[in-house]
Each structure stands twice: as structure tokens, then as C-alpha cells.
N, C-alpha and C. Protein backbone atom coordinates (compact mmCIF):
# COMPACT_ATOMS: atom_id res chain seq x y z
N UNK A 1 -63.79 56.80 -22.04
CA UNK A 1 -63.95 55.38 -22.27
C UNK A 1 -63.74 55.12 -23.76
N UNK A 2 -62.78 53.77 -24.17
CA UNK A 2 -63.00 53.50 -25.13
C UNK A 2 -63.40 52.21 -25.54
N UNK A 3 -64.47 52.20 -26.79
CA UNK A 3 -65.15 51.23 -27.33
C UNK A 3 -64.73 50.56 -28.37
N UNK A 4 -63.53 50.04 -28.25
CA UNK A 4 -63.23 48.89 -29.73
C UNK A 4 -64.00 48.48 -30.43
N UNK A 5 -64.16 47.79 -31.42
CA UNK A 5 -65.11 46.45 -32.07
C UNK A 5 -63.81 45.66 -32.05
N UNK A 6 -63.86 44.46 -31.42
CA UNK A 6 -62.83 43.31 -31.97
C UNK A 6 -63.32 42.20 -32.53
N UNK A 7 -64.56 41.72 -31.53
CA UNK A 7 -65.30 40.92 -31.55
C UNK A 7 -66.94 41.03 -32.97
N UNK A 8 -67.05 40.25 -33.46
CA UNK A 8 -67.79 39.55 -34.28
C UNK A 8 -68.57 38.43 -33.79
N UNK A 9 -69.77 38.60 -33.63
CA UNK A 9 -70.80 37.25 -33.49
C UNK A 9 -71.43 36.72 -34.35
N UNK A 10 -71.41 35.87 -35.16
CA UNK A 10 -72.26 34.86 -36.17
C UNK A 10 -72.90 34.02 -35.24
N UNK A 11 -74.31 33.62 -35.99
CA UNK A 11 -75.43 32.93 -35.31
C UNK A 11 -74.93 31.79 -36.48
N UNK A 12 -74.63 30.65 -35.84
CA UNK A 12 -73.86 28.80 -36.44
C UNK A 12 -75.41 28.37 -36.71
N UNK A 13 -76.83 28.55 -35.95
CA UNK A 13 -77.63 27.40 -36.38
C UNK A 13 -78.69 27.81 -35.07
N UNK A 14 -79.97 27.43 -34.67
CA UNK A 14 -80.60 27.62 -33.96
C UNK A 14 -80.21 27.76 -32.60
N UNK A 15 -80.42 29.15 -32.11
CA UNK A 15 -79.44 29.06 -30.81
C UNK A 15 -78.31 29.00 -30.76
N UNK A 16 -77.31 28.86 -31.59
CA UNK A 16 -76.19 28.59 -31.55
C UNK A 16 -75.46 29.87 -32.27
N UNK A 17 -74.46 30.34 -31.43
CA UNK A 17 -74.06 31.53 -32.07
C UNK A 17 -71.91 31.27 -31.60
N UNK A 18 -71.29 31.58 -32.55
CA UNK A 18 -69.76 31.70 -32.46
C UNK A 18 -69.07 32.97 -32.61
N UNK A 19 -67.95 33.15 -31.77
CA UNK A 19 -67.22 34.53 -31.22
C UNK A 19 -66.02 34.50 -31.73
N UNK A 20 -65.67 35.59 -32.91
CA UNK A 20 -64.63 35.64 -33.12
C UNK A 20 -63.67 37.21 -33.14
N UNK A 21 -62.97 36.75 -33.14
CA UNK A 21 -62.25 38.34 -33.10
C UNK A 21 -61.04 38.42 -31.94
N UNK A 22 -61.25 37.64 -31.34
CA UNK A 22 -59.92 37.75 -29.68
C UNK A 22 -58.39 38.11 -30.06
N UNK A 23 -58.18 37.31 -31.66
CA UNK A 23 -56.82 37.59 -32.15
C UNK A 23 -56.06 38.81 -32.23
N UNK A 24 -57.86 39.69 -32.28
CA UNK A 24 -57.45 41.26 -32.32
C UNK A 24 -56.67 42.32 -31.47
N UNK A 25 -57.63 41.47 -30.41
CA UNK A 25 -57.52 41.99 -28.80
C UNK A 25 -55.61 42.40 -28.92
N UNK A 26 -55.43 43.62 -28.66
CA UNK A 26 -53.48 44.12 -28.41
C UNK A 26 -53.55 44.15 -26.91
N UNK A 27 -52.97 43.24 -26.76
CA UNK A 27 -53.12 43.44 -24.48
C UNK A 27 -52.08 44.90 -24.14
N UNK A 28 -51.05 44.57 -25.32
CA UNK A 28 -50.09 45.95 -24.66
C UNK A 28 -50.74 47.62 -24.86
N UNK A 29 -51.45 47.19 -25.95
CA UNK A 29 -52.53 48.99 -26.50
C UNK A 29 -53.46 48.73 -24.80
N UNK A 30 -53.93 47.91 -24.52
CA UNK A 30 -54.91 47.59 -23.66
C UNK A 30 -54.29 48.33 -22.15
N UNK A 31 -52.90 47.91 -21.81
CA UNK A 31 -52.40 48.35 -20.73
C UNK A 31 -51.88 49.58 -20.60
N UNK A 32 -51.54 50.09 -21.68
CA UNK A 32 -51.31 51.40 -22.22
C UNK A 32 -52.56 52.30 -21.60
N UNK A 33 -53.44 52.22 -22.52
CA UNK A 33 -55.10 52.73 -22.15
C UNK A 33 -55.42 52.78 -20.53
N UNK A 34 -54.75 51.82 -19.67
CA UNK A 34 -55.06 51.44 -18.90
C UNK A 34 -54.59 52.13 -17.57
N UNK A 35 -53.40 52.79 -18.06
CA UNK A 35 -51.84 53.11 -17.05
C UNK A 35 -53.06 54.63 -16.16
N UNK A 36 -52.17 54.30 -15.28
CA UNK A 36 -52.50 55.52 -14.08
C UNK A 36 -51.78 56.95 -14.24
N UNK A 37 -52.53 57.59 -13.82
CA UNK A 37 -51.36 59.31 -13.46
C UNK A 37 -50.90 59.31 -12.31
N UNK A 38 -50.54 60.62 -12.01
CA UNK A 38 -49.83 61.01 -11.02
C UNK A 38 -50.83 60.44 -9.79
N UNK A 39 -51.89 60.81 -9.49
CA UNK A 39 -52.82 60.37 -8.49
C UNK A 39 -53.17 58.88 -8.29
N UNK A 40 -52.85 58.07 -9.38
CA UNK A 40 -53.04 56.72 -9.30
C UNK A 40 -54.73 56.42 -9.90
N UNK A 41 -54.62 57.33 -10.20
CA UNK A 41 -56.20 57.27 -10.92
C UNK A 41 -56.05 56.37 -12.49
N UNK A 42 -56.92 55.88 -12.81
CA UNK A 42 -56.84 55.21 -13.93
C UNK A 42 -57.05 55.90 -15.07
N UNK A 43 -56.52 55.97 -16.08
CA UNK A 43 -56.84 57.41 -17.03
C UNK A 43 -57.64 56.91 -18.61
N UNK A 44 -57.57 55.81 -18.79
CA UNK A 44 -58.23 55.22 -19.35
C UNK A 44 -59.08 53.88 -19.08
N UNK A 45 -60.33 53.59 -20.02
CA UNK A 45 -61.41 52.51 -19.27
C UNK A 45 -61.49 52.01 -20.73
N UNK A 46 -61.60 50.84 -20.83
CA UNK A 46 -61.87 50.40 -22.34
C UNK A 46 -63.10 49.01 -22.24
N UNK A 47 -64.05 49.13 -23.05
CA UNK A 47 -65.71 48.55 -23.17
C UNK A 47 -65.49 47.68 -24.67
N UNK A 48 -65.08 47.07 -24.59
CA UNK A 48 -65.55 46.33 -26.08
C UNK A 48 -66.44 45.97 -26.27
N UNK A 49 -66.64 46.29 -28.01
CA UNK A 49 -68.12 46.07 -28.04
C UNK A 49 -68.38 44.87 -29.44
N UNK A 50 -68.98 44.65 -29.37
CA UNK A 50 -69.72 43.21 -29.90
C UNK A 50 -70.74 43.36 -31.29
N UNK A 51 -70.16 43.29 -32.67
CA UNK A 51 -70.58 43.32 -33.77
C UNK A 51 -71.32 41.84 -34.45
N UNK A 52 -72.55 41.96 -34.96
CA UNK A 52 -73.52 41.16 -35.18
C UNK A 52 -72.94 40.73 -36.66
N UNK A 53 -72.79 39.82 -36.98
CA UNK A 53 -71.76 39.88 -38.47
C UNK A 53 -72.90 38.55 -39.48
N UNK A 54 -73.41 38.95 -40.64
CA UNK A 54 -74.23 37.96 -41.09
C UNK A 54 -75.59 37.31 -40.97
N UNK A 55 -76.01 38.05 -39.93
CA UNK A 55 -77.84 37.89 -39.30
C UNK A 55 -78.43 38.52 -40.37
N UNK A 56 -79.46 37.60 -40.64
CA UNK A 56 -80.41 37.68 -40.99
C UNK A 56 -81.97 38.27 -40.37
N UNK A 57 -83.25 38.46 -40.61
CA UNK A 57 -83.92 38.31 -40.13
C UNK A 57 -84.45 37.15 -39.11
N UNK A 58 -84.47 36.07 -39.47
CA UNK A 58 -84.64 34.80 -38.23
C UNK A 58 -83.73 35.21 -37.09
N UNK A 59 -82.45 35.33 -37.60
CA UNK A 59 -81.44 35.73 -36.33
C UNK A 59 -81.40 36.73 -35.55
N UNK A 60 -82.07 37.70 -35.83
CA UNK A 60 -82.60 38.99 -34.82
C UNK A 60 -83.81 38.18 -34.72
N UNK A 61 -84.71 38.09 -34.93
CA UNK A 61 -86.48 37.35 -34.49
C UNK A 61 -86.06 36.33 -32.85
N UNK A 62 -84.92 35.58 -33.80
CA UNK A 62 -84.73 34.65 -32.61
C UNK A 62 -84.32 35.74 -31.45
N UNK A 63 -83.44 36.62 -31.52
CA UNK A 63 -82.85 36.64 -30.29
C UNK A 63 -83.38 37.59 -29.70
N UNK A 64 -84.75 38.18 -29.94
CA UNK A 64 -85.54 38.87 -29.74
C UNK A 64 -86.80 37.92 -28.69
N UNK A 65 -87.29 36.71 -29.32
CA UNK A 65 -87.91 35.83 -29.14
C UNK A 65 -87.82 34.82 -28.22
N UNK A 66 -86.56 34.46 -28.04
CA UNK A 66 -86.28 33.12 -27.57
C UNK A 66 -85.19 33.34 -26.24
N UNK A 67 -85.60 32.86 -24.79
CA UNK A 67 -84.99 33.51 -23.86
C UNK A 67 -83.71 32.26 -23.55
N UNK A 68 -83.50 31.00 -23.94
CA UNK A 68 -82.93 30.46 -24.64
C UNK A 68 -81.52 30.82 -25.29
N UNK A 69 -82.10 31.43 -26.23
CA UNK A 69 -81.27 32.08 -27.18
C UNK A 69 -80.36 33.44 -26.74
N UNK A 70 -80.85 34.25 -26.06
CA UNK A 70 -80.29 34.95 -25.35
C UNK A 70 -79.64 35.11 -24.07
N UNK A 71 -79.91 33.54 -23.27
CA UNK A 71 -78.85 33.30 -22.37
C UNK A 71 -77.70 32.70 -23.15
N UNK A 72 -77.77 31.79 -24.27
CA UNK A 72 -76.51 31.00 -25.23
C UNK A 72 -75.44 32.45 -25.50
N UNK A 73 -75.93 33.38 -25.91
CA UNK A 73 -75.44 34.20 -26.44
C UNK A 73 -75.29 35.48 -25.09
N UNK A 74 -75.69 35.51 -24.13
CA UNK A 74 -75.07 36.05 -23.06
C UNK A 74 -73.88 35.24 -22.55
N UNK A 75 -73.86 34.25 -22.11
CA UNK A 75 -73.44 32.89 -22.13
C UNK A 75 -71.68 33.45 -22.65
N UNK A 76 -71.30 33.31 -24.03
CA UNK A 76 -70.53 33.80 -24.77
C UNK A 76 -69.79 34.73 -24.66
N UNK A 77 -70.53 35.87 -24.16
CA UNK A 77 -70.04 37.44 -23.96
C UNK A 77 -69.79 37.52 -23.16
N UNK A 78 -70.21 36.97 -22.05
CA UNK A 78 -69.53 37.17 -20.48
C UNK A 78 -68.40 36.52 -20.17
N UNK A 79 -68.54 34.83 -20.85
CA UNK A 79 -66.99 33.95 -20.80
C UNK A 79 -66.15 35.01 -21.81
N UNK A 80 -65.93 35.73 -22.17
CA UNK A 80 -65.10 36.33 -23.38
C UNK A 80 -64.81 37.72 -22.44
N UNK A 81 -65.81 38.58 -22.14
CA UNK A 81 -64.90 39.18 -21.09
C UNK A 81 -64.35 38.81 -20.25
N UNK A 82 -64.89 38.16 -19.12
CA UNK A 82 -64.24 37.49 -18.02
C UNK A 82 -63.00 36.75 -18.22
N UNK A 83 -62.68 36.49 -19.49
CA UNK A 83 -61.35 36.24 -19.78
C UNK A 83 -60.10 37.54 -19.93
N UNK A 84 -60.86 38.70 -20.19
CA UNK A 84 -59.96 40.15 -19.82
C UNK A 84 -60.34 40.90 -18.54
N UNK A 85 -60.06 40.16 -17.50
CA UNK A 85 -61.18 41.16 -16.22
C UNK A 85 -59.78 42.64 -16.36
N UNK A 86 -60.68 43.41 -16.08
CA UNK A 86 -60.36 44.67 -15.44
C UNK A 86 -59.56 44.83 -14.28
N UNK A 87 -58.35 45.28 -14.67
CA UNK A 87 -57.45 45.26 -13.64
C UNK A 87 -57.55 46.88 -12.71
């Protein structure tokens, strides 16, 4: 399995957090990673993973704290994969 970082999350303001990084995303490295062998088996699996960029203390407290806050920001991560489903 491989684990990119593409993605960057900044917390904008209470609860409010913005996703950047998609520009990164290479769909053709992606399908590459992706291609089958001889058996049709998939030979690579790729997990991106999600870098906290600029938090502070309040901004871990909150998202520790506030269940709120951690659906906004689940919220985010799931529309952002679900935009690359797994073929």
C-alpha cells in the first residue's frame, strides 16, 4: 500500500476547516499503481493521507472536543475521497 500526502487541512475559523492539495493528485501515477498482473490481481492499493497544516492548540482542543467539529471535518475527507473511488 501506498500512502501519499497530497492533501493539507487548515482549520478557516470555528469548525470550519478547508482542503487543499487535489492539484497534486497524478491520476496517471494513480492508475499506474493501480494496474493488475498476470492473475488480474491488483498489484498496487494507494491510501492518501491527510496533513494538519497550521493548527494550533485551540485547533486540536477543538477537534478533540467538539463532535460538531469532527463531523465538518469528516464531512470533507470523505467528499474528497469519494471523488477518487477505487476502481
Amino acid at each position: 500500500m501506498i500512502s501519499p500526502v497530497w492533501y493539507n487541512i487548515r482549520r478557516t475559523g470555528v469548525e470550519k476547516y478547508s482542503l487543499t492539495g487535489e492539484h497534486d493528485v497524478d491520476r496517471s501515477w494513480m492508475e499506474e499503481v493501480r494496474s493488475t498482473d498476470s492473475a488480474g490481481e491488483v498489484v498496487g492499493r494507494i491510501l492518501p493521507r491527510f496533513a494538519v497544516e497550521g493548527w494550533d492548540k485551540d485547533a486540536y482542543e477543538e477537534i478533540i472536543t467538539s463532535q460538531s467539529a469532527k463531523e465538518e471535518l469528516t464531512r470533507i475527507i470523505l467528499e474528497q475521497i469519494t471523488y477518487f473511488p477505487v476502481t
